[in-house]
C-alpha atoms as a PDB file:
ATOM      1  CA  UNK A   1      -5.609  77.462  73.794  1.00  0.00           C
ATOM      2  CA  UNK A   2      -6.128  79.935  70.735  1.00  0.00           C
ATOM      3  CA  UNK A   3      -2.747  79.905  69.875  1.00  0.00           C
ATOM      4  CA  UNK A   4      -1.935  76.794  69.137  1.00  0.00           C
ATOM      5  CA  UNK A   5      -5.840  74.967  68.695  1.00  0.00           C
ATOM      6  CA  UNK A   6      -7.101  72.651  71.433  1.00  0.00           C
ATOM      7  CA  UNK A   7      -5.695  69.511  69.936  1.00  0.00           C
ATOM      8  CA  UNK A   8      -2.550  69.442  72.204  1.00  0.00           C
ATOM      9  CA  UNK A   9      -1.362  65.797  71.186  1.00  0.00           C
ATOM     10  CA  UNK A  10       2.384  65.553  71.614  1.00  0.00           C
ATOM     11  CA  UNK A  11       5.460  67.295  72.263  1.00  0.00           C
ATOM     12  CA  UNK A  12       9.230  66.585  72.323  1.00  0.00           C
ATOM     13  CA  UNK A  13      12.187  67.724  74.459  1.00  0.00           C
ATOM     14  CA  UNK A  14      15.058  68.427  72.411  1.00  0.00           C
ATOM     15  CA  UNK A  15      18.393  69.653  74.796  1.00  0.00           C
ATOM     16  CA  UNK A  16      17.068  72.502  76.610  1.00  0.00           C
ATOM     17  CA  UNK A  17      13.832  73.332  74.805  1.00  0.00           C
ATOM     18  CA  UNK A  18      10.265  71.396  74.514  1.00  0.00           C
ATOM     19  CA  UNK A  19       8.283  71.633  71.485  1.00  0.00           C
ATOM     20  CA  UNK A  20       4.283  71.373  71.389  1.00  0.00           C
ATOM     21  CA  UNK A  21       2.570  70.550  68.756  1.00  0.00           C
ATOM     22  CA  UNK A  22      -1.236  71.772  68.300  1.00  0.00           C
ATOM     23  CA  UNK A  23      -4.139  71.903  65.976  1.00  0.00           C
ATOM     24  CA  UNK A  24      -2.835  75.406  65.074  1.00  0.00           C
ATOM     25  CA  UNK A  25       0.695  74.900  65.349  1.00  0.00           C
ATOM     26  CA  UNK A  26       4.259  74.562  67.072  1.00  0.00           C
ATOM     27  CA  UNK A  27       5.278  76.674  69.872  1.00  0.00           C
ATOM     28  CA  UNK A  28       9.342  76.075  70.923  1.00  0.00           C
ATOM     29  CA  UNK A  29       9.695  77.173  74.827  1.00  0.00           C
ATOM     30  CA  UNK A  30      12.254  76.710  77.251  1.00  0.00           C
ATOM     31  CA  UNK A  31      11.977  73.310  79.057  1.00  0.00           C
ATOM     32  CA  UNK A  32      10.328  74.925  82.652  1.00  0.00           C
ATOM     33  CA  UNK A  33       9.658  78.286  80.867  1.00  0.00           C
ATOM     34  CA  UNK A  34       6.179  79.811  81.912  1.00  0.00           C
ATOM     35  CA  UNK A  35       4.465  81.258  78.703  1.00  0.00           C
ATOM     36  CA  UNK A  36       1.703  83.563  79.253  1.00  0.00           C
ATOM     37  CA  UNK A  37      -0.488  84.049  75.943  1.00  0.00           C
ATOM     38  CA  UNK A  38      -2.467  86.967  76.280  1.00  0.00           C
ATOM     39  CA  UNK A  39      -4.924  88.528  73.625  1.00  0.00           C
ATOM     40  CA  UNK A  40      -8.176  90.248  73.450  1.00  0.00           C
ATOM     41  CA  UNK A  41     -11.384  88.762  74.480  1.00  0.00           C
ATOM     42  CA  UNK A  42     -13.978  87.026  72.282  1.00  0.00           C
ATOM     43  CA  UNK A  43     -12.099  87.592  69.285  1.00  0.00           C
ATOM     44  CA  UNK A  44     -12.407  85.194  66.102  1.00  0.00           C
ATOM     45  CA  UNK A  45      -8.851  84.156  65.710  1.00  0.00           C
ATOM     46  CA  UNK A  46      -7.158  83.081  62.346  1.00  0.00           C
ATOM     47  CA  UNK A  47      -7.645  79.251  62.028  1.00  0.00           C
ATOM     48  CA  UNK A  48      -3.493  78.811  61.056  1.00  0.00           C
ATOM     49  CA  UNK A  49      -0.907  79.483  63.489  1.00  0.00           C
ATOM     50  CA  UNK A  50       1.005  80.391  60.281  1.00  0.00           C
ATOM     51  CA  UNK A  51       0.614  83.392  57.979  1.00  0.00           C
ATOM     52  CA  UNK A  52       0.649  83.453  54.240  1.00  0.00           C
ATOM     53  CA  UNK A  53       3.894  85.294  53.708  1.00  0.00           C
ATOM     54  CA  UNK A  54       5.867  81.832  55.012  1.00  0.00           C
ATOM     55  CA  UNK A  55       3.903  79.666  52.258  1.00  0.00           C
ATOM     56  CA  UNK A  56       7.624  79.105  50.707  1.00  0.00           C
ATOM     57  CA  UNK A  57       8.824  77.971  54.110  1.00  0.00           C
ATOM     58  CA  UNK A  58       5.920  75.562  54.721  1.00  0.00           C
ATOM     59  CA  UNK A  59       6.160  74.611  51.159  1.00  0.00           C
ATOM     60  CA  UNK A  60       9.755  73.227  51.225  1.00  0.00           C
ATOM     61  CA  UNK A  61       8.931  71.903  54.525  1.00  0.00           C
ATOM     62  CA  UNK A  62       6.517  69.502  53.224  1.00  0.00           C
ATOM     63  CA  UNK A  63       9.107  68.458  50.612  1.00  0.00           C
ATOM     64  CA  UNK A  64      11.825  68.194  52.853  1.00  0.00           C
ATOM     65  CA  UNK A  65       9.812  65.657  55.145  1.00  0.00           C
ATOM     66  CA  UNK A  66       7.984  64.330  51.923  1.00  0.00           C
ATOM     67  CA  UNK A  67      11.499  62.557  50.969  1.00  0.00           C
ATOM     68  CA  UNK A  68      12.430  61.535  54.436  1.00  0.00           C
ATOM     69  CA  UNK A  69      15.543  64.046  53.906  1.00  0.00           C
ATOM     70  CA  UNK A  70      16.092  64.602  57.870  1.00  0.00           C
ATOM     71  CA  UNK A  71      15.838  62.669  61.143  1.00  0.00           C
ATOM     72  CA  UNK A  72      13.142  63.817  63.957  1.00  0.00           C
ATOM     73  CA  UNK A  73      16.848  65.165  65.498  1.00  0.00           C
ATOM     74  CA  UNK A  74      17.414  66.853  62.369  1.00  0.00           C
ATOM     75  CA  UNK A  75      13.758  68.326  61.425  1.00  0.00           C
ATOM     76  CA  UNK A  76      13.989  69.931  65.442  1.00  0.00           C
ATOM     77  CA  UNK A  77      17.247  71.757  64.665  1.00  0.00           C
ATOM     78  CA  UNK A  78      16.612  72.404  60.761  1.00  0.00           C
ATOM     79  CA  UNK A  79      17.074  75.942  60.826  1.00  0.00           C
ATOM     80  CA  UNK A  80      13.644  76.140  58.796  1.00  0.00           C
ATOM     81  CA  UNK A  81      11.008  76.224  61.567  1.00  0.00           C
ATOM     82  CA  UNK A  82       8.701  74.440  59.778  1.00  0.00           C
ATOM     83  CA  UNK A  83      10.536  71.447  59.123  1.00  0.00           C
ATOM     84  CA  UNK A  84       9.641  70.494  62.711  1.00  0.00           C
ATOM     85  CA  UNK A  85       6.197  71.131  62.612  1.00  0.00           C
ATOM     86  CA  UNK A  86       5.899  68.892  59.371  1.00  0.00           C
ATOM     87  CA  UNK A  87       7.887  66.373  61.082  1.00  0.00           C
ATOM     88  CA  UNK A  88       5.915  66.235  64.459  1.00  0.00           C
ATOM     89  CA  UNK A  89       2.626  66.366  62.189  1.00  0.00           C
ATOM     90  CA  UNK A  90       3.598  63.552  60.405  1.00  0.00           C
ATOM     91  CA  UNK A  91       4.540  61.891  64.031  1.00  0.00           C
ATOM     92  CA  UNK A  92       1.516  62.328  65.052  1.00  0.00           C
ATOM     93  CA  UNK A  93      -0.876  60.849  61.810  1.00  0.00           C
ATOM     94  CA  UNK A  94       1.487  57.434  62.448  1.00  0.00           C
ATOM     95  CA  UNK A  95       0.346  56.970  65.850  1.00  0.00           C
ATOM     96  CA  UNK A  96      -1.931  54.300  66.782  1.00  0.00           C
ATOM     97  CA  UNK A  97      -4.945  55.049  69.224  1.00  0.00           C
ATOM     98  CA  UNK A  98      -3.556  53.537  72.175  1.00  0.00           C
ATOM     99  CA  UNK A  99      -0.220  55.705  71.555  1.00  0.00           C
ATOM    100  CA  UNK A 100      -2.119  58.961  71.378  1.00  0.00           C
ATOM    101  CA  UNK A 101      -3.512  57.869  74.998  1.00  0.00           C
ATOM    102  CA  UNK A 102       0.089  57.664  76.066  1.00  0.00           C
ATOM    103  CA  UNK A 103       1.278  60.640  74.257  1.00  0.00           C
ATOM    104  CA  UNK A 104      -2.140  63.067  75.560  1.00  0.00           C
ATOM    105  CA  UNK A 105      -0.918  61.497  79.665  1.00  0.00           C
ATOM    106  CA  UNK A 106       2.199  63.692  79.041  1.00  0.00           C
ATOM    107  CA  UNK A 107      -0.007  66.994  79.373  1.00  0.00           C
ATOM    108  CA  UNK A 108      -1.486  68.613  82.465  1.00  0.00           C
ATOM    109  CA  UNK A 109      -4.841  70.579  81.966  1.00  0.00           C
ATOM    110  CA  UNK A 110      -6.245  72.991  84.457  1.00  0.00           C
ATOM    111  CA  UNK A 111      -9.262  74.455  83.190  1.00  0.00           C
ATOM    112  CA  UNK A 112     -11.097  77.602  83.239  1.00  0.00           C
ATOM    113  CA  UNK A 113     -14.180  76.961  85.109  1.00  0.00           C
ATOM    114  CA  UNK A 114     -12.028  73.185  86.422  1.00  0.00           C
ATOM    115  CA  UNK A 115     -14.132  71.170  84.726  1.00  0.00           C
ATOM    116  CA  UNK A 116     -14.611  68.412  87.783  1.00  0.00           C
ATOM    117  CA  UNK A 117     -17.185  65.967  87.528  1.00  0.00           C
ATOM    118  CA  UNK A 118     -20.175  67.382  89.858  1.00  0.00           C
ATOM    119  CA  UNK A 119     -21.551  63.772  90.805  1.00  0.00           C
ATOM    120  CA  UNK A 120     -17.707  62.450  92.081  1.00  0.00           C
ATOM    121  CA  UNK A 121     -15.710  63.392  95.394  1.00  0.00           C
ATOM    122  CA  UNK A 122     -13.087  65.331  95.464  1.00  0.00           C
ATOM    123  CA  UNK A 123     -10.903  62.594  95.565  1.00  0.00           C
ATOM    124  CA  UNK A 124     -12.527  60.873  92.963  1.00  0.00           C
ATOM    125  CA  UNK A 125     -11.540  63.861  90.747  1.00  0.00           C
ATOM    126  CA  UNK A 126      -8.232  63.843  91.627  1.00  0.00           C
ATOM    127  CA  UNK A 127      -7.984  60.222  90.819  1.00  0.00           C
ATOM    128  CA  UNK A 128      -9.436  60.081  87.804  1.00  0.00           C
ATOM    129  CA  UNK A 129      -6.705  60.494  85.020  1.00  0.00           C
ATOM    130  CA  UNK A 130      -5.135  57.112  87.110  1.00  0.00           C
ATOM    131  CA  UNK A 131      -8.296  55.551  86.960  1.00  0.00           C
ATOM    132  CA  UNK A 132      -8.518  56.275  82.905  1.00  0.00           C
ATOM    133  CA  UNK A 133      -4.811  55.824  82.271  1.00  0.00           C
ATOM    134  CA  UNK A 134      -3.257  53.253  84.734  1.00  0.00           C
ATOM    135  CA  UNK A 135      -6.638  51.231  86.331  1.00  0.00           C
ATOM    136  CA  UNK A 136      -4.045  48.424  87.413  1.00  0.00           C
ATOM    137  CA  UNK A 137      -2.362  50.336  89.370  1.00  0.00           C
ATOM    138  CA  UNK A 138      -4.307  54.135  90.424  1.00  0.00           C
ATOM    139  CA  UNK A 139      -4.961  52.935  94.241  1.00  0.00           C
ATOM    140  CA  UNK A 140      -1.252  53.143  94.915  1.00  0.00           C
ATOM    141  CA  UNK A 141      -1.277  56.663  94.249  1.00  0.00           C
ATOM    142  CA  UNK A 142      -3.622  57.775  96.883  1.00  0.00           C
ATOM    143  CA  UNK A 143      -0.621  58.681  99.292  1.00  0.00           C
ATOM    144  CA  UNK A 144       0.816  60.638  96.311  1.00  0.00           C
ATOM    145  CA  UNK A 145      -2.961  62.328  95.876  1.00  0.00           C
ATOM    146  CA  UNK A 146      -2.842  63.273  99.789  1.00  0.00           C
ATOM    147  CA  UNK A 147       0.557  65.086  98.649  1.00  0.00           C
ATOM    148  CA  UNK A 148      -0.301  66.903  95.607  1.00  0.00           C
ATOM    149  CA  UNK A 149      -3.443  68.002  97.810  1.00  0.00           C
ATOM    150  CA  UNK A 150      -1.211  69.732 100.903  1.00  0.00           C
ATOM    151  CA  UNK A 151       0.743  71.394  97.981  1.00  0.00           C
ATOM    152  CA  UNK A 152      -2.150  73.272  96.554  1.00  0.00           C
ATOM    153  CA  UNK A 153      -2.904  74.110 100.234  1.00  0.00           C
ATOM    154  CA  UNK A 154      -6.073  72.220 100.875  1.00  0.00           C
ATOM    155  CA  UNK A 155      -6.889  70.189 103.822  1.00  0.00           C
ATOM    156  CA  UNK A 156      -7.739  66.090 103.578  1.00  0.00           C
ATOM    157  CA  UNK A 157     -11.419  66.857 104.630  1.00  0.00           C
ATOM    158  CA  UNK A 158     -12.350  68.411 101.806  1.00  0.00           C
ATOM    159  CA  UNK A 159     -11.415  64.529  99.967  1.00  0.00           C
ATOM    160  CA  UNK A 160     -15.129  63.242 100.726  1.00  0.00           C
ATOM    161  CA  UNK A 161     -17.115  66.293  99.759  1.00  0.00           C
ATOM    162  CA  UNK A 162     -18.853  67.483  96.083  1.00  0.00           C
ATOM    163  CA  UNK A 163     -17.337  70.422  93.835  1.00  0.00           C
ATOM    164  CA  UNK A 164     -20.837  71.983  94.875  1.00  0.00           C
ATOM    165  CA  UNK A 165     -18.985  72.535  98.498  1.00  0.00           C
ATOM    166  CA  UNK A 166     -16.193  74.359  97.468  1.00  0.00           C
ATOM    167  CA  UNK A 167     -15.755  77.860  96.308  1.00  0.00           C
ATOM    168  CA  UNK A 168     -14.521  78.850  92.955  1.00  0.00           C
ATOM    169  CA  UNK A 169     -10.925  79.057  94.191  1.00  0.00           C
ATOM    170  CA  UNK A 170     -10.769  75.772  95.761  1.00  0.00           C
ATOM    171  CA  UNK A 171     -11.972  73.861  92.662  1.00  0.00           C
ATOM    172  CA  UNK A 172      -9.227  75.540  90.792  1.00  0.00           C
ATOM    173  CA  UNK A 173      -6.880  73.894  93.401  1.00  0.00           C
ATOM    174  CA  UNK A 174      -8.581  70.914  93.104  1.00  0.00           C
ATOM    175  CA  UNK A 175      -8.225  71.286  89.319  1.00  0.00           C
ATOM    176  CA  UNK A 176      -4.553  71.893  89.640  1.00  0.00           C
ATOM    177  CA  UNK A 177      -4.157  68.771  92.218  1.00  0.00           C
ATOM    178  CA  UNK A 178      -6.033  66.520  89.255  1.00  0.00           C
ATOM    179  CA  UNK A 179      -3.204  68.105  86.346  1.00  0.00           C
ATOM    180  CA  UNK A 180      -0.289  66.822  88.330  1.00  0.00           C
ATOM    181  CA  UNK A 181      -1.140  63.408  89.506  1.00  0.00           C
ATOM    182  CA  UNK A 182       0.098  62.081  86.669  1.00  0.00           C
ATOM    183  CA  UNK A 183       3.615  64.159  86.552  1.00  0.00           C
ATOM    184  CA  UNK A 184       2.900  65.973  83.123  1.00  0.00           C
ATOM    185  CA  UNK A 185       5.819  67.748  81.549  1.00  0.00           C
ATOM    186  CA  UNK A 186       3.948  70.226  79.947  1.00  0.00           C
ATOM    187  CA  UNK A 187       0.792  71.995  81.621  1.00  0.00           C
ATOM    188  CA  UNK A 188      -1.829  73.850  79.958  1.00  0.00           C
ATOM    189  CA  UNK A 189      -3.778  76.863  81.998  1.00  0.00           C
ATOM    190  CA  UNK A 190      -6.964  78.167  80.510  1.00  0.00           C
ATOM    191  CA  UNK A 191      -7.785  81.106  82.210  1.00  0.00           C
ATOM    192  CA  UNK A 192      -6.067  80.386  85.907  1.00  0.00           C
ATOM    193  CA  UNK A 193      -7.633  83.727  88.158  1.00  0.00           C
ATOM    194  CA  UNK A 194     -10.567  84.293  85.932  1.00  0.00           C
ATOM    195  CA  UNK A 195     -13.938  84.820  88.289  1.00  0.00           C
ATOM    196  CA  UNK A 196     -11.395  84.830  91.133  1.00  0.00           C
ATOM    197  CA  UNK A 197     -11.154  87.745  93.603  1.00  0.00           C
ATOM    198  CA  UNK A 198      -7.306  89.679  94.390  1.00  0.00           C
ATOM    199  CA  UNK A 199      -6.661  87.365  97.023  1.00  0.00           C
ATOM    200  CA  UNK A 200      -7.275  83.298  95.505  1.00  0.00           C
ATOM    201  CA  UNK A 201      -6.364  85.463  92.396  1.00  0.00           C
ATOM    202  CA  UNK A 202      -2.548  86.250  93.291  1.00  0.00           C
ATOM    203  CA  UNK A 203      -2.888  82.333  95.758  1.00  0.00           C
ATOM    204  CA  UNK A 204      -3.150  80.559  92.079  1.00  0.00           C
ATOM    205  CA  UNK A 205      -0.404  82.839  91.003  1.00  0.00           C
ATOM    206  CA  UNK A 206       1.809  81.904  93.249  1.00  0.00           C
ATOM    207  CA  UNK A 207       0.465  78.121  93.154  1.00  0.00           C
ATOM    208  CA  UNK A 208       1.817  77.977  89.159  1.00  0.00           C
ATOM    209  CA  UNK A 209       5.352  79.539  90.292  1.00  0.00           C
ATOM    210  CA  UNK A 210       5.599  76.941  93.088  1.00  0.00           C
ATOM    211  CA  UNK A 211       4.964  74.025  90.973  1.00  0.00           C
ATOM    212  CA  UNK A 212       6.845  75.656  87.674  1.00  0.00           C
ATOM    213  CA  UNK A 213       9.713  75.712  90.474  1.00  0.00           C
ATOM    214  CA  UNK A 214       9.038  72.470  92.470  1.00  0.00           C
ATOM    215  CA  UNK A 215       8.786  69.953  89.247  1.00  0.00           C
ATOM    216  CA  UNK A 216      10.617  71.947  86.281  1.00  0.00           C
ATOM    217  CA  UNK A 217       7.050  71.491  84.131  1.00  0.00           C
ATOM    218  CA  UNK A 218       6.687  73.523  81.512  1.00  0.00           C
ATOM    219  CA  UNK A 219       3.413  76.016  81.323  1.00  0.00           C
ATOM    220  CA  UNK A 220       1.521  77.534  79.107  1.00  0.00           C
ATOM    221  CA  UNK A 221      -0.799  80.109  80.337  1.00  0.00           C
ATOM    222  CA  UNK A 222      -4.008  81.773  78.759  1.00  0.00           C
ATOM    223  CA  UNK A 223      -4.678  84.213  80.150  1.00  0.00           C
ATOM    224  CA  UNK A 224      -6.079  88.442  80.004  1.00  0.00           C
ATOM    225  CA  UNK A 225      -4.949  89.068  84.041  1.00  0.00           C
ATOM    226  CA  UNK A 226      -1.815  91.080  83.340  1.00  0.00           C
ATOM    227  CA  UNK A 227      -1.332  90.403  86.832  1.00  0.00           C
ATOM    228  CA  UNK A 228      -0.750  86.845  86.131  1.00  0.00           C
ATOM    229  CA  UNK A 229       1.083  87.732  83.556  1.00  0.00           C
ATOM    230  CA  UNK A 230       3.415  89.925  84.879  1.00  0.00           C
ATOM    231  CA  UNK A 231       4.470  87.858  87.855  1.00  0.00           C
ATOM    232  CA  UNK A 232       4.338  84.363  86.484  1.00  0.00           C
ATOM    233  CA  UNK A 233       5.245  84.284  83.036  1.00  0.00           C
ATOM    234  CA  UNK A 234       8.804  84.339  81.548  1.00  0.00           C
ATOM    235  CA  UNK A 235       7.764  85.087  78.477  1.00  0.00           C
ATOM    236  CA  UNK A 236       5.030  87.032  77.127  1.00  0.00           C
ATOM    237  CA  UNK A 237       2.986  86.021  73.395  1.00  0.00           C
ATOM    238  CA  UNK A 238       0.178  88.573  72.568  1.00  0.00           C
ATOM    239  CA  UNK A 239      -1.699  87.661  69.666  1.00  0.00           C
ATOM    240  CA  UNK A 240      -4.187  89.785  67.983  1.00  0.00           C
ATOM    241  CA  UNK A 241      -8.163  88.997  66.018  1.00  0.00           C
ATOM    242  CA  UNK A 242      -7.268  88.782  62.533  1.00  0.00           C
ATOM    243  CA  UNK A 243     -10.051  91.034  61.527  1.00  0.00           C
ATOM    244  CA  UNK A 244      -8.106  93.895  62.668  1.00  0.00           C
ATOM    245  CA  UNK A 245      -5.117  92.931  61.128  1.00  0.00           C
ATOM    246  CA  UNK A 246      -3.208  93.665  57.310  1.00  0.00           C
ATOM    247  CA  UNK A 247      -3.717  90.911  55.564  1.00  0.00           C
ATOM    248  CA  UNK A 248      -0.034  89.923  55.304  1.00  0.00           C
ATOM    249  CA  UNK A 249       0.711  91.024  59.015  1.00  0.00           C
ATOM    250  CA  UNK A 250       1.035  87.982  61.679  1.00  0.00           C
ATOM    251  CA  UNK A 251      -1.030  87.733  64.453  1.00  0.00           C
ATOM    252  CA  UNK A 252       1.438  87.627  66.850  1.00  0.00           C
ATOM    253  CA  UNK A 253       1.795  91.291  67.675  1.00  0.00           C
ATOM    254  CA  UNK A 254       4.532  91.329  70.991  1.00  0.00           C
ATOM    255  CA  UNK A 255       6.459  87.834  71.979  1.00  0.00           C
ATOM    256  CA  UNK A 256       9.090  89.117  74.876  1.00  0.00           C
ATOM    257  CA  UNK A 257       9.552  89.418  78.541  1.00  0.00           C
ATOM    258  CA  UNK A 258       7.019  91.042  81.184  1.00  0.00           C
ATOM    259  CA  UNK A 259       9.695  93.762  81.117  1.00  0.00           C
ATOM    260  CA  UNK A 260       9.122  93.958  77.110  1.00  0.00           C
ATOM    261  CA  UNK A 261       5.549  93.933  77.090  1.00  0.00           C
ATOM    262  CA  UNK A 262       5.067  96.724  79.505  1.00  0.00           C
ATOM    263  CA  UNK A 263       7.920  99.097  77.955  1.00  0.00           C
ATOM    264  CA  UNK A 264       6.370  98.398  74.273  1.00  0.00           C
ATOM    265  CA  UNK A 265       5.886 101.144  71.808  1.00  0.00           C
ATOM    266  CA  UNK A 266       3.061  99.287  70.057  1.00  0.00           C
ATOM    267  CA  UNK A 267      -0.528 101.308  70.388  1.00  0.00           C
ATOM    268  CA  UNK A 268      -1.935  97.664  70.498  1.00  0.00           C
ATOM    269  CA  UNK A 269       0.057  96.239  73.036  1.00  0.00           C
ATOM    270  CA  UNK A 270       0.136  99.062  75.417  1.00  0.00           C
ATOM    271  CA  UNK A 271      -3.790  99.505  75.548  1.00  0.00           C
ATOM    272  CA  UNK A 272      -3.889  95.793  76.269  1.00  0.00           C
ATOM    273  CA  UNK A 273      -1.139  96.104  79.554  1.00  0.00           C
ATOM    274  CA  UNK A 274      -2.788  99.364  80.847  1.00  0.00           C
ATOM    275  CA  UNK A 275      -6.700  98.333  80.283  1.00  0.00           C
ATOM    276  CA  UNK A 276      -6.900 101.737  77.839  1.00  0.00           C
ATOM    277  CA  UNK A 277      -9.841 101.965  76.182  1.00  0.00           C
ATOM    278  CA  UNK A 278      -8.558 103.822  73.070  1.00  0.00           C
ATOM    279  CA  UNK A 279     -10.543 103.715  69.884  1.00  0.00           C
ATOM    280  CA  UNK A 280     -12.257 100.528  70.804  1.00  0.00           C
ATOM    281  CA  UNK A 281     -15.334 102.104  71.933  1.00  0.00           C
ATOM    282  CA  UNK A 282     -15.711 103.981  68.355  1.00  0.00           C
ATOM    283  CA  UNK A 283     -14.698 100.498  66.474  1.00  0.00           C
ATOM    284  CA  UNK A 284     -17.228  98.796  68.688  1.00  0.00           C
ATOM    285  CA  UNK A 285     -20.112 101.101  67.658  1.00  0.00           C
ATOM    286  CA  UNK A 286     -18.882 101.063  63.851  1.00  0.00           C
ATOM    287  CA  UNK A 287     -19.717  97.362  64.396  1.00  0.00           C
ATOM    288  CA  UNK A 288     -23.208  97.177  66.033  1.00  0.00           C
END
């Protein structure tokens, strides 16, 4: 997740709207929003979610929650952004190990490549996060497994086999199976159709819309399928390498709707959307 850092350790619903706290960062979203975050491949990205130009802002948020001025209610709705991410930083140093377990089981991953362990079963993998987070009580949950299986549209005889069995597109079902077994409220795509061909492509799509719509979770997506984009997100981050940045410029370059992305005016953004070479070929040589 370049945006935010892979450290995804905690996040808070306030009213309508969840906050997420990363290594890099806060992102506010919708509660059930889909966020795509799209961005150029194999770019070094600026280690700060921040820019220097909001130093003051960060700088009287670390005073603010220095003095214990506001509430964790208060910090969320202090019209200073930053407030909140001071507040939810500081959250987070105070917790104890066995809290940060708790906290982490509130997130759903689905990774790029799904990540399942090659020597356990399928439903070993599924199982897992219960076995890690709840061992008194994960065998209670296989009925719920056999559910979250039929709703990524795989079959109960594929519970006794090896990832090595499955194609690409079923082990990102499987992957997607594992994420919600333990009813996350946020999940976290890394790369959902990549290696995928139109087809499993556009069945994942419509796999993240039917759970977005089935449990209310809230998504982030990383992803450079503006496909995926397009049709599943509600709202569209691009974020651009900082070495081809201003100094002072931020490096998110187009946060709007699918709608806004496509109709931008912004060289950048509208290379990215069409798959436009552009200068990119001469800056690519300049490089070599």
């Amino acid at each position: 997740m370049p945006l935010l850092g892979g450290d995804m350790i905690t996040q808070r619903k306030v009213g309508d709207r969840t906050w997420v706290l990363g290594s890099r960062g806060v992102l506010i979203l919708e509660n059930g929003q889909q966020l795509g975050e799209i961005q150029p491949p194999h770019e070094e990205l600026h280690p700060n979610f921040v820019k220097s130009k909001r130093l003051l802002l960060i700088e009287e948020a670390r005073e603010i929650e220095r003095n214990g001025d506001v509430s964790g209610d208060e910090a969320i709705s202090h019209p200073n952004p930053f407030v909140a991410a001071e507040y939810l930083a500081d959250f987070r140093t105070k917790l104890t190990e066995q809290q940060l377990a708790v906290e982490r089981t509130r997130f759903g991953f689905v990774f790029q490549n799904a990540a399942l362990f090659d020597s356990m079963t399928i439903a070993e993998n599924i199982l897992f996060p219960l076995k890690q987070n709840r061992p008194e009580s994960w065998r209670q949950h296989e009925e719920e497994m056999l559910t979250h299986l039929s709703e990524v549209g795989l079959a109960t005889s594929v519970l006794n086999k090896r990832p090595a069995e499955l194609s690409g597109g079923m082990r990102k079902r499987v992957g997607l199976a594992r994420a919600l077994v333990m009813q996350p409220e946020v999940l976290l795509y890394d790369e959902p159709t990549t290696g995928l061909d139109p087809i499993v492509s556009d069945v994942i799509n419509e796999l993240m819309i039917r759970t977005r719509d089935r449990y209310s979770v809230t998504s982030i997506i990383v992803t450079h399928d503006m496909k995926t984009a397009r049709k599943v997100a509600d709202r569209v981050i691009m974020i651009y390498p900082l070495s081809r940045l201003d100094p002072m410029e931020s490096q998110i370059i187009m946060d709007g709707s699918p709608v806004e992305v496509d109709a931008s005016q912004d060289r950048r953004v509208s290379q990215f959307v069409r798959g436009e070479a552009g200068d990119r070929l001469m800056e690519m040589s300049q490089t070599m």
